[in-house]
N, C-alpha and C. Protein backbone atom coordinates (compact mmCIF):
# COMPACT_ATOMS: atom_id res chain seq x y z
N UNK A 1 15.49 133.13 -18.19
CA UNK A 1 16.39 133.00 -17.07
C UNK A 1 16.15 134.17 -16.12
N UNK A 2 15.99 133.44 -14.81
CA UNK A 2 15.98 135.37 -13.89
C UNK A 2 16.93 135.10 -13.00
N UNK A 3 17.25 136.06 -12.53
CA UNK A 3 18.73 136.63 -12.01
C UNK A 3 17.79 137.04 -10.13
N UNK A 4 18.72 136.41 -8.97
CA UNK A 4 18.21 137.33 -7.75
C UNK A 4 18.95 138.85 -7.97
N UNK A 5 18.28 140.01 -7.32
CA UNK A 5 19.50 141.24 -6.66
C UNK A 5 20.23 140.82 -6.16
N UNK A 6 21.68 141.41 -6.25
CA UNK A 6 22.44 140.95 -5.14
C UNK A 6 22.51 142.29 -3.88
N UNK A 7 22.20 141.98 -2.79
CA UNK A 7 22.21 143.15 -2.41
C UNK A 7 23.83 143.95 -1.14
N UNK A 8 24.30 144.52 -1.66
CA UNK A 8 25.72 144.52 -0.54
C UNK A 8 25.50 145.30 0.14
N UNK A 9 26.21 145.49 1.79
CA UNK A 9 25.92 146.23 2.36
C UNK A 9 26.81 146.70 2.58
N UNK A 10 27.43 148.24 3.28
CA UNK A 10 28.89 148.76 3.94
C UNK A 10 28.86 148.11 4.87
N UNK A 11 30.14 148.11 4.71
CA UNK A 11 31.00 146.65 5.67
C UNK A 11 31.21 147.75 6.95
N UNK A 12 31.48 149.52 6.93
CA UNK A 12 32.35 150.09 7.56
C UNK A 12 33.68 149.66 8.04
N UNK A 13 33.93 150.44 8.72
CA UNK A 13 35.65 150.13 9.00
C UNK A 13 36.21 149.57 9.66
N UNK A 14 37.36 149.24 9.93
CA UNK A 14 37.96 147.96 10.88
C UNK A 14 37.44 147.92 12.17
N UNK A 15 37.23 148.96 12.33
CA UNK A 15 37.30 149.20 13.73
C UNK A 15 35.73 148.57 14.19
N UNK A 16 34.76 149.24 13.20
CA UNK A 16 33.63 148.75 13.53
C UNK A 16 32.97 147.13 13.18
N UNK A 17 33.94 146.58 12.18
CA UNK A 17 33.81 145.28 11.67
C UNK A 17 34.46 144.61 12.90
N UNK A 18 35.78 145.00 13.55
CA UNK A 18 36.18 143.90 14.62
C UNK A 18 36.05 143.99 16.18
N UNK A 19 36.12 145.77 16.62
CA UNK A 19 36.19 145.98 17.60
C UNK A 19 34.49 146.28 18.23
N UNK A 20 33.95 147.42 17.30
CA UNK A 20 32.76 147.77 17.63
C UNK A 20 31.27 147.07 17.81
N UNK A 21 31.65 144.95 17.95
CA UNK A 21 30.53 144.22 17.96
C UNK A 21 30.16 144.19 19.39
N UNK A 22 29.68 143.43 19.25
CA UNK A 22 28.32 142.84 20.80
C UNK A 22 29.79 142.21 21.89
N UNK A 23 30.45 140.86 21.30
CA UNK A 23 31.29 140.53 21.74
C UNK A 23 32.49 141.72 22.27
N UNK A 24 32.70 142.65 21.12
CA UNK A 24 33.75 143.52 21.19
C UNK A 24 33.69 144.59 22.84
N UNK A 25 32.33 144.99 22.92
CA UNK A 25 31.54 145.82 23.35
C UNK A 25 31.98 144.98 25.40
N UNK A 26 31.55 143.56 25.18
CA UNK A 26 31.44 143.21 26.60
C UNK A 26 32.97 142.67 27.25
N UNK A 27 34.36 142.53 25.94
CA UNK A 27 35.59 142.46 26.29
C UNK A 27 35.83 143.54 26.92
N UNK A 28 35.51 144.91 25.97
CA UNK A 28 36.32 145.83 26.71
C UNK A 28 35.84 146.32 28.06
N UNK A 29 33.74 145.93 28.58
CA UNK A 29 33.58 146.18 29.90
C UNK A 29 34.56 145.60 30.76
N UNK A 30 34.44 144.13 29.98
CA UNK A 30 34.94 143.48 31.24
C UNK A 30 36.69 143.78 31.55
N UNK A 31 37.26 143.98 30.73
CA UNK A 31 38.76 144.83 30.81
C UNK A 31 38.42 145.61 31.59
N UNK A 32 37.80 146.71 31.46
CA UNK A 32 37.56 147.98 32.21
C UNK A 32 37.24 147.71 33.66
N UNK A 33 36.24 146.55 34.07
CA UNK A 33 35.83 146.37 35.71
C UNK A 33 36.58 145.61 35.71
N UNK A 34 37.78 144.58 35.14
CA UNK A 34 38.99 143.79 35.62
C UNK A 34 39.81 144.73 36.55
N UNK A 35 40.01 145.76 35.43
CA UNK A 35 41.42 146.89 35.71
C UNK A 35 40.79 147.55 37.28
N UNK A 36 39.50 148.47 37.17
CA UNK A 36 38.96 148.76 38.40
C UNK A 36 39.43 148.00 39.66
N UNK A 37 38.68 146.75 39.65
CA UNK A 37 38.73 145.96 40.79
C UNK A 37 40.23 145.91 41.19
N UNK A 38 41.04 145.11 40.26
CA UNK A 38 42.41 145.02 40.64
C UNK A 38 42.97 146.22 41.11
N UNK A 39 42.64 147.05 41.00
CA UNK A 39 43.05 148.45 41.07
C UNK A 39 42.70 148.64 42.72
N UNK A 40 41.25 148.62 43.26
CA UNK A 40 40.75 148.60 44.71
C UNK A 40 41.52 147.94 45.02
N UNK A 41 41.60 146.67 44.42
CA UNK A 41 42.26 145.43 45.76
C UNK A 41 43.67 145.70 46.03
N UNK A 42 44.25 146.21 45.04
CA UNK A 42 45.44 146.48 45.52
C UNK A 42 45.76 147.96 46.68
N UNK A 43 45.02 148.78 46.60
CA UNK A 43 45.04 149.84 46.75
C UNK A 43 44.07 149.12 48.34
N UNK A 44 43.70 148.29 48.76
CA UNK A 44 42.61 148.34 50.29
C UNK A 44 44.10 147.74 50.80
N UNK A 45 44.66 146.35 50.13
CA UNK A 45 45.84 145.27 50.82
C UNK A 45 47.15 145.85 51.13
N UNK A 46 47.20 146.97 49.79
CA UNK A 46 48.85 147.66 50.30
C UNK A 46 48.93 149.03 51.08
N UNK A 47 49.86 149.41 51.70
CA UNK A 47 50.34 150.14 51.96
C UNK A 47 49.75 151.46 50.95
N UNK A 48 49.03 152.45 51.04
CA UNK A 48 48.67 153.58 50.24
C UNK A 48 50.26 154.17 50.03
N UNK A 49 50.86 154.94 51.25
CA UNK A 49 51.32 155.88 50.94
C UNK A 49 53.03 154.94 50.70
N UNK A 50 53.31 153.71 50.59
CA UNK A 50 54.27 153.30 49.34
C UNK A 50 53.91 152.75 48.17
N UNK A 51 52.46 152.87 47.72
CA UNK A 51 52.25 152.51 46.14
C UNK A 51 52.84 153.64 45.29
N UNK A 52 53.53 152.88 44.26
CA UNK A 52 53.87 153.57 43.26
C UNK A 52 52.87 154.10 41.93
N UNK A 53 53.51 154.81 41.10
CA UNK A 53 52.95 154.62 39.69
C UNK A 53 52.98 153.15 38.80
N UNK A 54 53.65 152.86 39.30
CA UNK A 54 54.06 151.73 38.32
C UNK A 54 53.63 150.25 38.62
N UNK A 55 53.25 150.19 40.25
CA UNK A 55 52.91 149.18 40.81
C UNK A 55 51.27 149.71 40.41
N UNK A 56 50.57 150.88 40.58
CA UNK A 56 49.49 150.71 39.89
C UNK A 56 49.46 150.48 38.69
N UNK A 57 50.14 150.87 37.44
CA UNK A 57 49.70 150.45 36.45
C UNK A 57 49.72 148.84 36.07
N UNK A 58 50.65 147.98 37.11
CA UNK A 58 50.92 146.63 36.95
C UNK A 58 49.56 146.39 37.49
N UNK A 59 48.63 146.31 38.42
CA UNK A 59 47.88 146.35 38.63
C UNK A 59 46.49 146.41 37.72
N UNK A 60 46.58 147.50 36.81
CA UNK A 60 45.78 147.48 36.62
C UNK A 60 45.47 146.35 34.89
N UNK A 61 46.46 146.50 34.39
CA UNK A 61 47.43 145.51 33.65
C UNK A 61 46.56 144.22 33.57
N UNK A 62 47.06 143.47 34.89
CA UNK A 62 46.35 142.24 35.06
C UNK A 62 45.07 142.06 35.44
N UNK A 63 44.23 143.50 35.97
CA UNK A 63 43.45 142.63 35.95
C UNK A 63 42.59 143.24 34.33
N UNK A 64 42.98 143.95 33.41
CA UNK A 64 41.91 143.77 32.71
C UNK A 64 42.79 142.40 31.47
N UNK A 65 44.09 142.01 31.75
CA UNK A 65 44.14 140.56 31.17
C UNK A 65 43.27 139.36 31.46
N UNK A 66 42.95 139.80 33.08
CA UNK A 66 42.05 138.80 33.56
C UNK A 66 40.31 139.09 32.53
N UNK A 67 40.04 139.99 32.53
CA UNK A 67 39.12 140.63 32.06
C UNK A 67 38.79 140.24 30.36
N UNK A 68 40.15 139.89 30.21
CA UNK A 68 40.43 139.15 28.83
C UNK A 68 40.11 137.89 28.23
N UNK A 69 40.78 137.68 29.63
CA UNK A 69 40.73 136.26 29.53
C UNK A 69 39.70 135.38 29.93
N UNK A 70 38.48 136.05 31.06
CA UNK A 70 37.13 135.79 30.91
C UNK A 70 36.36 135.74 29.83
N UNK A 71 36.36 136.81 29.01
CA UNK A 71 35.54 136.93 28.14
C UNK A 71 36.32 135.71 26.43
N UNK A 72 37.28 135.62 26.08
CA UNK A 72 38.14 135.44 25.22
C UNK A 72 38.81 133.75 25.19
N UNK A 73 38.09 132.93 26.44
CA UNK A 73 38.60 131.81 26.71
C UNK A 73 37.71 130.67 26.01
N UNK A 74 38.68 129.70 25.26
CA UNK A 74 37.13 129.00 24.91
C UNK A 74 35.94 128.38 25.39
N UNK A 75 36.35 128.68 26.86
CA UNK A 75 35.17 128.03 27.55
C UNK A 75 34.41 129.13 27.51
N UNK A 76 34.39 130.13 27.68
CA UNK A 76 33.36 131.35 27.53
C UNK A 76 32.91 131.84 26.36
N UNK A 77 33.58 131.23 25.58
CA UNK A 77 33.04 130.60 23.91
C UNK A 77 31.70 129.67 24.01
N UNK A 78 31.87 128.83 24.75
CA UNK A 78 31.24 127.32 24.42
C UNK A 78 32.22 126.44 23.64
N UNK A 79 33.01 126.73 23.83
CA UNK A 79 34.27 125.19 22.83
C UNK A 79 34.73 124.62 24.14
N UNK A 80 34.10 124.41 25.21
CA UNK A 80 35.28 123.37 26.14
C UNK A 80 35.02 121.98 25.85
């Protein structure tokens, strides 16, 4: 009777098993140039000197949801 090796590899850690992939890697660009952009556009359309703190961070908010939701949709899967 012969037996294969089994051979295992480190899994490493959560972070690198869920966050640190290929996929993981081009969510968070695209979060990051969501938040940017939304960030310009709001900042060329409004008023500079009545933006708030808070109206930027809403800002920037949506767009890296948008940024999310590009990358994370099943059509940008291939499941449509």
């Amino acid at each position: 009777m012969e037996f294969k090796k089994l051979e295992l590899k480190p899994q490493g850690n959560w972070f690198q098993r869920n966050i640190w992939t290929q996929h993981g890697k081009k969510t968070i660009l695209y979060m990051v140039a969501g938040a940017v952009l939304s960030l310009v556009f709001s900042l060329i359309t409004g008023d500079i000197e009545k933006l708030t703190f808070g109206e930027n961070a809403y800002s920037l908010l949506i767009g890296a949801f948008f940024g999310f939701l590009i990358t994370n949709s099943p059509c940008a899967r291939g499941k449509c």
